[in-house]
PDB file of N, CA and C in Angstrom:
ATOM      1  N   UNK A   1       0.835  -1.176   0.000  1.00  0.00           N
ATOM      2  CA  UNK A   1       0.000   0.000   0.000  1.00  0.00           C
ATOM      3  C   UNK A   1       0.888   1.251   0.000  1.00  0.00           C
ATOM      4  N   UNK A   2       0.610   2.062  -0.511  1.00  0.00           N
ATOM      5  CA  UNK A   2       1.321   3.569  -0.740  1.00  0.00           C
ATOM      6  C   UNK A   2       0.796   4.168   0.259  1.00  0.00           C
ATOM      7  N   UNK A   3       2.111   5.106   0.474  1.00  0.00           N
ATOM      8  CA  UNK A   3       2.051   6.151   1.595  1.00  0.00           C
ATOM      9  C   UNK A   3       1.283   7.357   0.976  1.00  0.00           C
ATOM     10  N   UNK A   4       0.531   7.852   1.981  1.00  0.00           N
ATOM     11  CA  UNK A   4       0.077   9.145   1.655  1.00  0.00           C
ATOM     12  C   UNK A   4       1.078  10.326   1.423  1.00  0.00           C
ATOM     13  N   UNK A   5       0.673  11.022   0.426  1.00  0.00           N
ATOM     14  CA  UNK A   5       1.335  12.032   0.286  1.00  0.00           C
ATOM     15  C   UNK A   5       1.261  12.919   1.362  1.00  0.00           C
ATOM     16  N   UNK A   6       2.355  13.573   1.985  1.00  0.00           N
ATOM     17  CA  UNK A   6       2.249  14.303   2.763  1.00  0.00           C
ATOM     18  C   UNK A   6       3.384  16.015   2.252  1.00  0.00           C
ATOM     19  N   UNK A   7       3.093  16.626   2.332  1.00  0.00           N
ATOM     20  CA  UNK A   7       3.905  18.136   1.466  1.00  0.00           C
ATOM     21  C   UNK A   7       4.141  19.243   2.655  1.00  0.00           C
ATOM     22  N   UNK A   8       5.152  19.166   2.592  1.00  0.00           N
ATOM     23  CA  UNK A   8       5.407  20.464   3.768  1.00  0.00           C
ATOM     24  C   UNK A   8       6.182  21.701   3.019  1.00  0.00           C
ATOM     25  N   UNK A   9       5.451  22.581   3.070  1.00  0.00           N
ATOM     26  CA  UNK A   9       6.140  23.672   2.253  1.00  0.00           C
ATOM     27  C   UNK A   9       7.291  24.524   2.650  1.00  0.00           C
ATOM     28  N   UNK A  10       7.792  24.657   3.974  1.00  0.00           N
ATOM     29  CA  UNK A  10       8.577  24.822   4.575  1.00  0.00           C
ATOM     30  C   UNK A  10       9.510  24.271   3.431  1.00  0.00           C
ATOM     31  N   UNK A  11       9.620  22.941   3.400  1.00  0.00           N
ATOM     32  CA  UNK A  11      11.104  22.170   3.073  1.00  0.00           C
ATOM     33  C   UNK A  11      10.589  22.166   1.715  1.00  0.00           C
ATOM     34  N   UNK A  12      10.004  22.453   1.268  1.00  0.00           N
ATOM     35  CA  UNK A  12      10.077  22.803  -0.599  1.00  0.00           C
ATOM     36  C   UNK A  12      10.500  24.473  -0.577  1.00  0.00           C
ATOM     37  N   UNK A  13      10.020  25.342   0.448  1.00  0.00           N
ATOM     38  CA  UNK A  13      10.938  26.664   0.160  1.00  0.00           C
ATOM     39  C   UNK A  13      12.452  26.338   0.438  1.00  0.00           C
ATOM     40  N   UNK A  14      12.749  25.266   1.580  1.00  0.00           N
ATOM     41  CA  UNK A  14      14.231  25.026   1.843  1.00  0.00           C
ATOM     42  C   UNK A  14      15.135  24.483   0.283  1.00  0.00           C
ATOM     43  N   UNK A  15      14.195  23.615  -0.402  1.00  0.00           N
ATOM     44  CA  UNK A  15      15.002  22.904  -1.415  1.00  0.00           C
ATOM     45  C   UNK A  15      14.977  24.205  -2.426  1.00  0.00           C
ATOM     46  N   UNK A  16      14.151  24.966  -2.777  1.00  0.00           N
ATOM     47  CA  UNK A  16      14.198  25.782  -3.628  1.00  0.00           C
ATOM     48  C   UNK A  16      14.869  27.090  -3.717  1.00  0.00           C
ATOM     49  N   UNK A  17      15.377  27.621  -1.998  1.00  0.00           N
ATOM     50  CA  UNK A  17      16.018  27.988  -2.067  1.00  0.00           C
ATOM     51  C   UNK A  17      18.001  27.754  -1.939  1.00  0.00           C
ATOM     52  N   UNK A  18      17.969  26.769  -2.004  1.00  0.00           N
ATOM     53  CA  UNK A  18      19.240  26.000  -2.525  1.00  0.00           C
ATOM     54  C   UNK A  18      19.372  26.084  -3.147  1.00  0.00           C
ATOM     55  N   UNK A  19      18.372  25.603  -4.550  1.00  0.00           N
ATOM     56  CA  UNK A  19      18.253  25.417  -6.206  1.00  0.00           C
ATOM     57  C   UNK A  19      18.916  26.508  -6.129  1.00  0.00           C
ATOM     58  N   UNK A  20      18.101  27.700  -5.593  1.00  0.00           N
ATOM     59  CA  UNK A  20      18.623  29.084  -5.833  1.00  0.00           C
ATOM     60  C   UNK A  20      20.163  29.641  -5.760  1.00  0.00           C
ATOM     61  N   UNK A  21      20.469  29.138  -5.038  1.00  0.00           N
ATOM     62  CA  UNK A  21      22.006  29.176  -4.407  1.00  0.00           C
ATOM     63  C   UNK A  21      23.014  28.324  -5.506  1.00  0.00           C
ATOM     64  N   UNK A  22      22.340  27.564  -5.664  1.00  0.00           N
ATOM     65  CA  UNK A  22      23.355  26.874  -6.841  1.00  0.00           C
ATOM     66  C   UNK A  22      23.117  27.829  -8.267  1.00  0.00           C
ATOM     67  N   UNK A  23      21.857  28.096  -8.712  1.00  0.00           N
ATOM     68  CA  UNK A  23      22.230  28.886 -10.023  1.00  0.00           C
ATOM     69  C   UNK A  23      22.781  30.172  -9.670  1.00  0.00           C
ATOM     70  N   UNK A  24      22.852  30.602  -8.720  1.00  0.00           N
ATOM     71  CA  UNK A  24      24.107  32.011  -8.036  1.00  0.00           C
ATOM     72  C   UNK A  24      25.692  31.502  -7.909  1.00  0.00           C
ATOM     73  N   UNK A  25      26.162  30.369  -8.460  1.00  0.00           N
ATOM     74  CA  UNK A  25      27.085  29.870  -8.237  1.00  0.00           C
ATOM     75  C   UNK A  25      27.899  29.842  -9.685  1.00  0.00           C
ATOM     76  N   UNK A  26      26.729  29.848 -10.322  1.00  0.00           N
ATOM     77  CA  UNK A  26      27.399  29.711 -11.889  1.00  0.00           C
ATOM     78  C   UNK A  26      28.580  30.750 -12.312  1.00  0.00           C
ATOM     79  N   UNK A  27      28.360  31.687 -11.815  1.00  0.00           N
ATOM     80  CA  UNK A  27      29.335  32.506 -12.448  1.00  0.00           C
ATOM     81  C   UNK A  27      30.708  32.293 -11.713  1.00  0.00           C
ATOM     82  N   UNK A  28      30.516  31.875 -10.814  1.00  0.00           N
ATOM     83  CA  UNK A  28      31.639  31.439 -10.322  1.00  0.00           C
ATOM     84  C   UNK A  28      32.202  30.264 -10.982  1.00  0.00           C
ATOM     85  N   UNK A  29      31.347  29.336 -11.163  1.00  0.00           N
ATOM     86  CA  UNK A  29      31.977  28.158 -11.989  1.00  0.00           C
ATOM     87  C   UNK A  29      32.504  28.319 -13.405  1.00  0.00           C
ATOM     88  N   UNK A  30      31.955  29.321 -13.627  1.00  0.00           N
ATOM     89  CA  UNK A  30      32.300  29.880 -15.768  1.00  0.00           C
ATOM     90  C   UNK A  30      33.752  30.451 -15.140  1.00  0.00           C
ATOM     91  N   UNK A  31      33.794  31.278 -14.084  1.00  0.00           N
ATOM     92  CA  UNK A  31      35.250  32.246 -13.914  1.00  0.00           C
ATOM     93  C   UNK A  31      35.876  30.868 -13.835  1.00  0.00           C
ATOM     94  N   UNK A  32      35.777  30.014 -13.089  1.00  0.00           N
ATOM     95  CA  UNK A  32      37.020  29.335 -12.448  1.00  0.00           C
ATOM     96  C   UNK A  32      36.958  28.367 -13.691  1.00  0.00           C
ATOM     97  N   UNK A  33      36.339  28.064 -14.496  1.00  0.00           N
ATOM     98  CA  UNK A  33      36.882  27.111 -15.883  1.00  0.00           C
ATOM     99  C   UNK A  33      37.443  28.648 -16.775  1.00  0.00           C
ATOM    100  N   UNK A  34      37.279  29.629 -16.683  1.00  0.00           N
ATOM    101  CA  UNK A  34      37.958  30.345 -17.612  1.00  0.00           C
ATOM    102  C   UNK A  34      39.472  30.659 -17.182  1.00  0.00           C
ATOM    103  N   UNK A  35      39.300  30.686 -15.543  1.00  0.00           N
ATOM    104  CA  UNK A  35      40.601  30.721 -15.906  1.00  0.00           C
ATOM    105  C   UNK A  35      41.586  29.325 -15.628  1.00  0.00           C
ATOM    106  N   UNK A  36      41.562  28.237 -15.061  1.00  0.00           N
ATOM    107  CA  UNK A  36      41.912  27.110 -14.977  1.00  0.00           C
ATOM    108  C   UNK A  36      41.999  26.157 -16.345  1.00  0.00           C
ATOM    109  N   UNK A  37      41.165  26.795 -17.751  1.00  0.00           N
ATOM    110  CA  UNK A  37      41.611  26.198 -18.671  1.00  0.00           C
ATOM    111  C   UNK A  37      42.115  26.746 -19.773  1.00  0.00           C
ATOM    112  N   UNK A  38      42.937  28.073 -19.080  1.00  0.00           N
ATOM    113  CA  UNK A  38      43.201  29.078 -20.377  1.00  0.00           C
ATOM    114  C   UNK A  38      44.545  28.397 -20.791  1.00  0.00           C
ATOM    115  N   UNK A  39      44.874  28.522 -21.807  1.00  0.00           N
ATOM    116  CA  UNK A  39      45.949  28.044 -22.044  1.00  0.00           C
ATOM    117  C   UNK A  39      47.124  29.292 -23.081  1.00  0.00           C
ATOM    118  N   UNK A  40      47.813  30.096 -23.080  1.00  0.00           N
ATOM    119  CA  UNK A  40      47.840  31.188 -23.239  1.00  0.00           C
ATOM    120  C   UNK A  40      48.810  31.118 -24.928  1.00  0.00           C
ATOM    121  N   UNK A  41      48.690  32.041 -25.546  1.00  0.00           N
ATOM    122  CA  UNK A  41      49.296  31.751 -26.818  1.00  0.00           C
ATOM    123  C   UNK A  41      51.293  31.828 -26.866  1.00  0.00           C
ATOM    124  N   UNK A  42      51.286  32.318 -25.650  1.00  0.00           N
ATOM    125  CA  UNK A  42      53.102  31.980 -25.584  1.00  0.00           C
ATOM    126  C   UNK A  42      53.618  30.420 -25.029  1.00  0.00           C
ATOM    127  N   UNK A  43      52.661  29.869 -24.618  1.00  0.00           N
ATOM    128  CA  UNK A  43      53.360  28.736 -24.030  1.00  0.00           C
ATOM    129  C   UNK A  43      53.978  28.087 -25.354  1.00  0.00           C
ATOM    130  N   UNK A  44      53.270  28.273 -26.450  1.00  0.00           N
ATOM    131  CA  UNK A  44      54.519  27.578 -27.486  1.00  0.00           C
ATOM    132  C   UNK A  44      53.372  27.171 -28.871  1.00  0.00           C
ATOM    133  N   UNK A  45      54.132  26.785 -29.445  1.00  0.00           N
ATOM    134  CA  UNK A  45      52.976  25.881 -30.586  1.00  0.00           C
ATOM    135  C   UNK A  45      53.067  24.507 -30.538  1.00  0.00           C
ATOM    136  N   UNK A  46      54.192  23.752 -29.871  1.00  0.00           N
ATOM    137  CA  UNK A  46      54.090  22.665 -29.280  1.00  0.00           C
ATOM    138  C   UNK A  46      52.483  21.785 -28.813  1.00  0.00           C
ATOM    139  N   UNK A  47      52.092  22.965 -27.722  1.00  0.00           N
ATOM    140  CA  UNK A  47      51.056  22.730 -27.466  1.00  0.00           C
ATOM    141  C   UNK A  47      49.884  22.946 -27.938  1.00  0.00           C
ATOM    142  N   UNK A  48      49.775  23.462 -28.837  1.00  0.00           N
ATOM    143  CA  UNK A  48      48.583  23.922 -29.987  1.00  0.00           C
ATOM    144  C   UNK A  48      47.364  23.086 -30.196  1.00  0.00           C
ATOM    145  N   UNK A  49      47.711  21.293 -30.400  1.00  0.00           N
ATOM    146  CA  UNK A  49      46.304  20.361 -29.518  1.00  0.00           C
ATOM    147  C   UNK A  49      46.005  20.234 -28.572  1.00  0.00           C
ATOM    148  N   UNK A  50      47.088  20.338 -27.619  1.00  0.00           N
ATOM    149  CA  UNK A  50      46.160  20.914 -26.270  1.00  0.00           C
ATOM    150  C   UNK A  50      45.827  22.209 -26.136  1.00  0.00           C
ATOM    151  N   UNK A  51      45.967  22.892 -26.531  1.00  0.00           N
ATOM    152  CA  UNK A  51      45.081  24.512 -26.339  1.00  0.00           C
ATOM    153  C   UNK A  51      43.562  24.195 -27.064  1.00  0.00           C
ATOM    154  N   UNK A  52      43.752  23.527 -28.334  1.00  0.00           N
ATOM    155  CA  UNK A  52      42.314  23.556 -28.667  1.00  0.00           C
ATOM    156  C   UNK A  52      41.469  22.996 -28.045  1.00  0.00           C
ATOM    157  N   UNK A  53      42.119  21.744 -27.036  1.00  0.00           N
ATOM    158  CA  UNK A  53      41.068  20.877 -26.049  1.00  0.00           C
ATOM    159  C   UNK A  53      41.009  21.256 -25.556  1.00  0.00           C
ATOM    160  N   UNK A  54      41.406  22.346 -24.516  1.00  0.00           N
ATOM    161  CA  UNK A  54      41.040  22.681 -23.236  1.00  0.00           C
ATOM    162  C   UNK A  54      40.001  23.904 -23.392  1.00  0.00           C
ATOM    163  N   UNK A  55      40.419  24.046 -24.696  1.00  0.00           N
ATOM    164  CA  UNK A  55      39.180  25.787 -25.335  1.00  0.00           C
ATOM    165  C   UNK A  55      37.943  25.387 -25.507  1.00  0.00           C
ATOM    166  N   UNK A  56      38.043  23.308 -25.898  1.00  0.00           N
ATOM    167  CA  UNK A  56      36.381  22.883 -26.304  1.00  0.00           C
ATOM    168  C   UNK A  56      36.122  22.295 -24.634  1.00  0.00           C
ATOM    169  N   UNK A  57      36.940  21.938 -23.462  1.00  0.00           N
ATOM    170  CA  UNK A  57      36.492  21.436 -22.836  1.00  0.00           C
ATOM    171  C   UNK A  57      35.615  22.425 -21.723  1.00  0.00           C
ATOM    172  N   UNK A  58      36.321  23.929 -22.126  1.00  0.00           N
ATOM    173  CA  UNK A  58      35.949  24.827 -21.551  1.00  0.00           C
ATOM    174  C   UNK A  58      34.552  25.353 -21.604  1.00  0.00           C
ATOM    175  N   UNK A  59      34.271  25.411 -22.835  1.00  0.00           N
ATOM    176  CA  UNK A  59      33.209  25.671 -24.055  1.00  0.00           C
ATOM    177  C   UNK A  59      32.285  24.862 -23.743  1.00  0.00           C
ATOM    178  N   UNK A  60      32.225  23.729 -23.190  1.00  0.00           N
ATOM    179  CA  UNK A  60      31.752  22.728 -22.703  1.00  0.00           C
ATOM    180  C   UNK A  60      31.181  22.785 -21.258  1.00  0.00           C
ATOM    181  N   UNK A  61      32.023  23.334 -21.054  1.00  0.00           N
ATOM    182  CA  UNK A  61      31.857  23.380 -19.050  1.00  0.00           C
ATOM    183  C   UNK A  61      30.748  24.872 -19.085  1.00  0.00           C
ATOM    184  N   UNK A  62      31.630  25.868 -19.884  1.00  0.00           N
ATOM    185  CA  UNK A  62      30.200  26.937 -19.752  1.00  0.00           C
ATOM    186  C   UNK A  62      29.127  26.638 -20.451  1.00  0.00           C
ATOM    187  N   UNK A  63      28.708  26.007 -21.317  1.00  0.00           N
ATOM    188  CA  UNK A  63      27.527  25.674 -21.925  1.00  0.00           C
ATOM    189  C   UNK A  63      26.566  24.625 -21.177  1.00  0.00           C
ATOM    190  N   UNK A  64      27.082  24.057 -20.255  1.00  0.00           N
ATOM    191  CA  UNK A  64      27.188  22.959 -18.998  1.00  0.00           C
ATOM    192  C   UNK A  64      26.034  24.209 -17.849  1.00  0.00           C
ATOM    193  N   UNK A  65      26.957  24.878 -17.733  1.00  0.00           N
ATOM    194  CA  UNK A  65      26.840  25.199 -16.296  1.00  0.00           C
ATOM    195  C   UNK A  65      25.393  26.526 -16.912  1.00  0.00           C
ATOM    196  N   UNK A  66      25.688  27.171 -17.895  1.00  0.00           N
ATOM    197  CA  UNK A  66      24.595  27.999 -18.515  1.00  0.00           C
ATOM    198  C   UNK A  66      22.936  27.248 -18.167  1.00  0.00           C
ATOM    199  N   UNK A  67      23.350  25.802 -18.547  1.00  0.00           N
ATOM    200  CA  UNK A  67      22.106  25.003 -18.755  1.00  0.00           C
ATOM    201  C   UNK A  67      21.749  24.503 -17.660  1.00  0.00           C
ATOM    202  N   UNK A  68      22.572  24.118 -16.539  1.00  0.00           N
ATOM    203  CA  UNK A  68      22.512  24.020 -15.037  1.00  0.00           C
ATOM    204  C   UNK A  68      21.750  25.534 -14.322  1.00  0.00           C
ATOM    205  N   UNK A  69      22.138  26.516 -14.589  1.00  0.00           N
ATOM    206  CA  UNK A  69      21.279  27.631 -14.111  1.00  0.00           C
ATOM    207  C   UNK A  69      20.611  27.901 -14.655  1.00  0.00           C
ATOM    208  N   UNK A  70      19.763  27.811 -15.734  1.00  0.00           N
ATOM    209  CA  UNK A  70      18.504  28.023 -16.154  1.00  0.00           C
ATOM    210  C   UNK A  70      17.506  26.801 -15.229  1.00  0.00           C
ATOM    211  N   UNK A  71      18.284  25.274 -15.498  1.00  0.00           N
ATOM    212  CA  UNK A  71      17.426  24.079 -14.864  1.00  0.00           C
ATOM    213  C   UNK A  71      16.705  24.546 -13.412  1.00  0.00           C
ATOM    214  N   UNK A  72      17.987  25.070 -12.609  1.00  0.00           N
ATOM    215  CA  UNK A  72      17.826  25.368 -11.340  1.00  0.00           C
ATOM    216  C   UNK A  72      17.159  26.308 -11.043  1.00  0.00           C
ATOM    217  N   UNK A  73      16.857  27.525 -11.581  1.00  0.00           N
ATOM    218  CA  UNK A  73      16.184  29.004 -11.718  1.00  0.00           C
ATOM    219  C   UNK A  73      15.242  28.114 -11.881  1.00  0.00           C
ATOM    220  N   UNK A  74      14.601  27.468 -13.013  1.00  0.00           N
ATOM    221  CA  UNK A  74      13.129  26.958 -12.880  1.00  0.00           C
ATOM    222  C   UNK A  74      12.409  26.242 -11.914  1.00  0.00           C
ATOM    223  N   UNK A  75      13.341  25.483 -11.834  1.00  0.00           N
ATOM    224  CA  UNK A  75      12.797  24.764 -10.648  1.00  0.00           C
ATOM    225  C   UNK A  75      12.633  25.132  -9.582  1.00  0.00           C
ATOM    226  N   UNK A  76      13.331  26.467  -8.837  1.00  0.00           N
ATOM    227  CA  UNK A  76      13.554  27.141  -7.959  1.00  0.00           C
ATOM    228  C   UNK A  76      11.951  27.493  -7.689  1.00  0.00           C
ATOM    229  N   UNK A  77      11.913  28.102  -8.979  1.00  0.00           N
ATOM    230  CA  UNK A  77      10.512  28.993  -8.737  1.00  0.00           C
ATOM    231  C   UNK A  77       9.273  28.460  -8.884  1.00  0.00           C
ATOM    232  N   UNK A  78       9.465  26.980  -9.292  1.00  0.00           N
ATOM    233  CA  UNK A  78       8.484  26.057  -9.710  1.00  0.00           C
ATOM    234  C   UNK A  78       8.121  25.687  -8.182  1.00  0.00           C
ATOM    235  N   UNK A  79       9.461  24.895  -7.146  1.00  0.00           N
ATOM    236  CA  UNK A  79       9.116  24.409  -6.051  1.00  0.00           C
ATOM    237  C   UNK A  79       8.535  25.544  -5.052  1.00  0.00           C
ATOM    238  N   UNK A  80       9.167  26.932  -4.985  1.00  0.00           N
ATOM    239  CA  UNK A  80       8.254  27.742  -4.312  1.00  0.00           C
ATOM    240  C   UNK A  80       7.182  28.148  -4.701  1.00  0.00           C
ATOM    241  N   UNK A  81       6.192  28.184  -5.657  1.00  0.00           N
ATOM    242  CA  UNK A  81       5.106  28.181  -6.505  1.00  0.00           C
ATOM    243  C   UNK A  81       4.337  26.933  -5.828  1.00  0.00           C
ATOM    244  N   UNK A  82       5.062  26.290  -5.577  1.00  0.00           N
ATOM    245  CA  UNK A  82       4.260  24.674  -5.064  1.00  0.00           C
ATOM    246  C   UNK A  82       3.995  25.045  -3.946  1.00  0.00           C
ATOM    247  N   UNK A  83       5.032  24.849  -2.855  1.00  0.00           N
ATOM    248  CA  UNK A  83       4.935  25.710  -1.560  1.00  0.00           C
ATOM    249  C   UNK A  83       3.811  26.649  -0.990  1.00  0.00           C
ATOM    250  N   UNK A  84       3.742  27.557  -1.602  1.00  0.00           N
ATOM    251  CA  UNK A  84       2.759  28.581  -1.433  1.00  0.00           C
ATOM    252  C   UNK A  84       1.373  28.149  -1.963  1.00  0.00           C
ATOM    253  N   UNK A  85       1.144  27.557  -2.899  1.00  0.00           N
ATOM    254  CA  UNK A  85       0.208  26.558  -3.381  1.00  0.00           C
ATOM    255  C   UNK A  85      -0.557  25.402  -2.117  1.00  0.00           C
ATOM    256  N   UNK A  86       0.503  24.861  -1.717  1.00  0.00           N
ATOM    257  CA  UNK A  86       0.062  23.925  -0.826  1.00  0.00           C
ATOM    258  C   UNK A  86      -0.378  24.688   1.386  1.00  0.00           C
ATOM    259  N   UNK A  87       0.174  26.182   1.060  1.00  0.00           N
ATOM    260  CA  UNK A  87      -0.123  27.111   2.338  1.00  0.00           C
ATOM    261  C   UNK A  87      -1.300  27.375   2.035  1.00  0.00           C
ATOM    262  N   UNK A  88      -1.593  27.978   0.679  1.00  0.00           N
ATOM    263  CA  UNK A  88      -3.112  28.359   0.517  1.00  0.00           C
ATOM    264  C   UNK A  88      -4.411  27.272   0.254  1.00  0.00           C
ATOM    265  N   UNK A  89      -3.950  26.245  -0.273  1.00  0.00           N
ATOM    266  CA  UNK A  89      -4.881  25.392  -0.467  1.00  0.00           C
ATOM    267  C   UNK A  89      -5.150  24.669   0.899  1.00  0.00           C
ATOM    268  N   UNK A  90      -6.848  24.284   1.561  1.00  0.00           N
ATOM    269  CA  UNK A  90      -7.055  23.452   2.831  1.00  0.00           C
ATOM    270  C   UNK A  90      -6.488  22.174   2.203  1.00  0.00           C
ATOM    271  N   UNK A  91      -6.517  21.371   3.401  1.00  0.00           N
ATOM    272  CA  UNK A  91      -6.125  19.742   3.289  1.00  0.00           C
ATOM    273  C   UNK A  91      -7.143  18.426   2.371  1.00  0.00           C
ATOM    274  N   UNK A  92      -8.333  19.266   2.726  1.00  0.00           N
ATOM    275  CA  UNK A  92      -9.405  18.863   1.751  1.00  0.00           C
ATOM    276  C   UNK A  92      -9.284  18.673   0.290  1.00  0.00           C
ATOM    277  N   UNK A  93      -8.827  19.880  -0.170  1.00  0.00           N
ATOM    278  CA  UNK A  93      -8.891  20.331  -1.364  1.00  0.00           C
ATOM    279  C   UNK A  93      -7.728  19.690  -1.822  1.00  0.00           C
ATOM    280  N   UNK A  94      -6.699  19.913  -1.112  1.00  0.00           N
ATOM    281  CA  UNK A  94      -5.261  19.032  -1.686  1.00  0.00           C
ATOM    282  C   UNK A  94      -5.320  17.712  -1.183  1.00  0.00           C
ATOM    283  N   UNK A  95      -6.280  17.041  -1.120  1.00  0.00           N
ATOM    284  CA  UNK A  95      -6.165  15.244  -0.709  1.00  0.00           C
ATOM    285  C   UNK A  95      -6.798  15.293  -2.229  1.00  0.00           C
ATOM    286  N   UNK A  96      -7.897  16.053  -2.407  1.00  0.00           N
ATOM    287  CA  UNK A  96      -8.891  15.858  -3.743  1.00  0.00           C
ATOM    288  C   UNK A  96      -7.834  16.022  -4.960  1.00  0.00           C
ATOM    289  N   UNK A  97      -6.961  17.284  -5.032  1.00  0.00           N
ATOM    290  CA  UNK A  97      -6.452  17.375  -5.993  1.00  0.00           C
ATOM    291  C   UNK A  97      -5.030  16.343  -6.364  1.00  0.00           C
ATOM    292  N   UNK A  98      -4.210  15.956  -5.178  1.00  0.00           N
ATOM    293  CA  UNK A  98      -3.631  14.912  -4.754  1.00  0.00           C
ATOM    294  C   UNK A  98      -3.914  13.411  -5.406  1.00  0.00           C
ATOM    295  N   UNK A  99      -5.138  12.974  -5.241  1.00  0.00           N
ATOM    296  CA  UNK A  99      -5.529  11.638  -6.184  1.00  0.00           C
ATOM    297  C   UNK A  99      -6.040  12.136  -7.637  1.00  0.00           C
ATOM    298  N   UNK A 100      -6.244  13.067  -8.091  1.00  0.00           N
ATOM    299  CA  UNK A 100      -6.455  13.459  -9.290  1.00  0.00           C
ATOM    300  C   UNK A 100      -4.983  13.198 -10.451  1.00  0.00           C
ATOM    301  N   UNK A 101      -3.375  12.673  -9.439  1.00  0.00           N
ATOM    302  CA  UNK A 101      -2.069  12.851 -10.427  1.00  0.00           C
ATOM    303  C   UNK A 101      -2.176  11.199 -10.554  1.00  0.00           C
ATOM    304  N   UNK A 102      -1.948  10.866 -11.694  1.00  0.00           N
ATOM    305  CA  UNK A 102      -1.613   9.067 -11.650  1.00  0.00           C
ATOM    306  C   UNK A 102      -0.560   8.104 -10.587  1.00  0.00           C
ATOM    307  N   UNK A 103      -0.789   7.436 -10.913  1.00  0.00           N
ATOM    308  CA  UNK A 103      -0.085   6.465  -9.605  1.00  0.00           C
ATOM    309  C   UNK A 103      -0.551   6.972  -8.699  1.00  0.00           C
ATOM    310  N   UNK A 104      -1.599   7.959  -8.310  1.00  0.00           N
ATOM    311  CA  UNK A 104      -2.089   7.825  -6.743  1.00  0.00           C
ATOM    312  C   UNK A 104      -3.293   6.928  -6.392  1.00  0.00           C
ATOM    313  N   UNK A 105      -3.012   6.150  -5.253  1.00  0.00           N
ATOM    314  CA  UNK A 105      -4.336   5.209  -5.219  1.00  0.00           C
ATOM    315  C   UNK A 105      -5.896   6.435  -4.803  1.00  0.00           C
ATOM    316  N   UNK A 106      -6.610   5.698  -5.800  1.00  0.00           N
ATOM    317  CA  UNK A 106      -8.246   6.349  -5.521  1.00  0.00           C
ATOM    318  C   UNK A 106      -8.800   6.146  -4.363  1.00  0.00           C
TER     319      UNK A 106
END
């Protein structure tokens, strides 16, 4: 038998504001791959395939982390949207609307 859903909005503002905290982090993560994978044009031409890998792995990491803070921004505002959702709605109304999502037993 399945557990009842139970929703505490408290700890969906807690998770969401984390989410939050992590997409405030991004720019920190773009600085520290920009500069940890620069590879500078005097070190030589020796190294010239590794400069181009570390320019795509970089390219990579910010296009990474771009898409990590958008994920997190949404969700952020999605789980506090829920939150406040579940303060205003009685217990009534959210048991009713609650078995209305699939996989919940009727």
């Amino acid at each position: 038998m399945a557990e009842e859903l139970r929703v505490r909005p408290d700890q969906l503002d807690e998770f969401a504001a984390a989410l939050g905290d992590l997409a405030g982090q991004v720019g920190s993560a773009k600085d520290y791959a920009a500069t940890w994978f620069a590879f500078g044009d005097h070190d030589g031409r020796i190294y010239a395939q590794v400069k181009g890998m570390l320019e795509e792995v970089r390219r990579n990491l910010e296009s990474n982390y771009v898409h990590l803070r958008e994920l997190s921004e949404t969700a952020s505002t999605e789980l506090a949207q829920s939150a406040e959702m579940y303060r205003t709605t009685d217990l009534a109304t959210a048991i009713r609307l609650d078995r209305t999502y699939v996989g919940v037993p009727k």
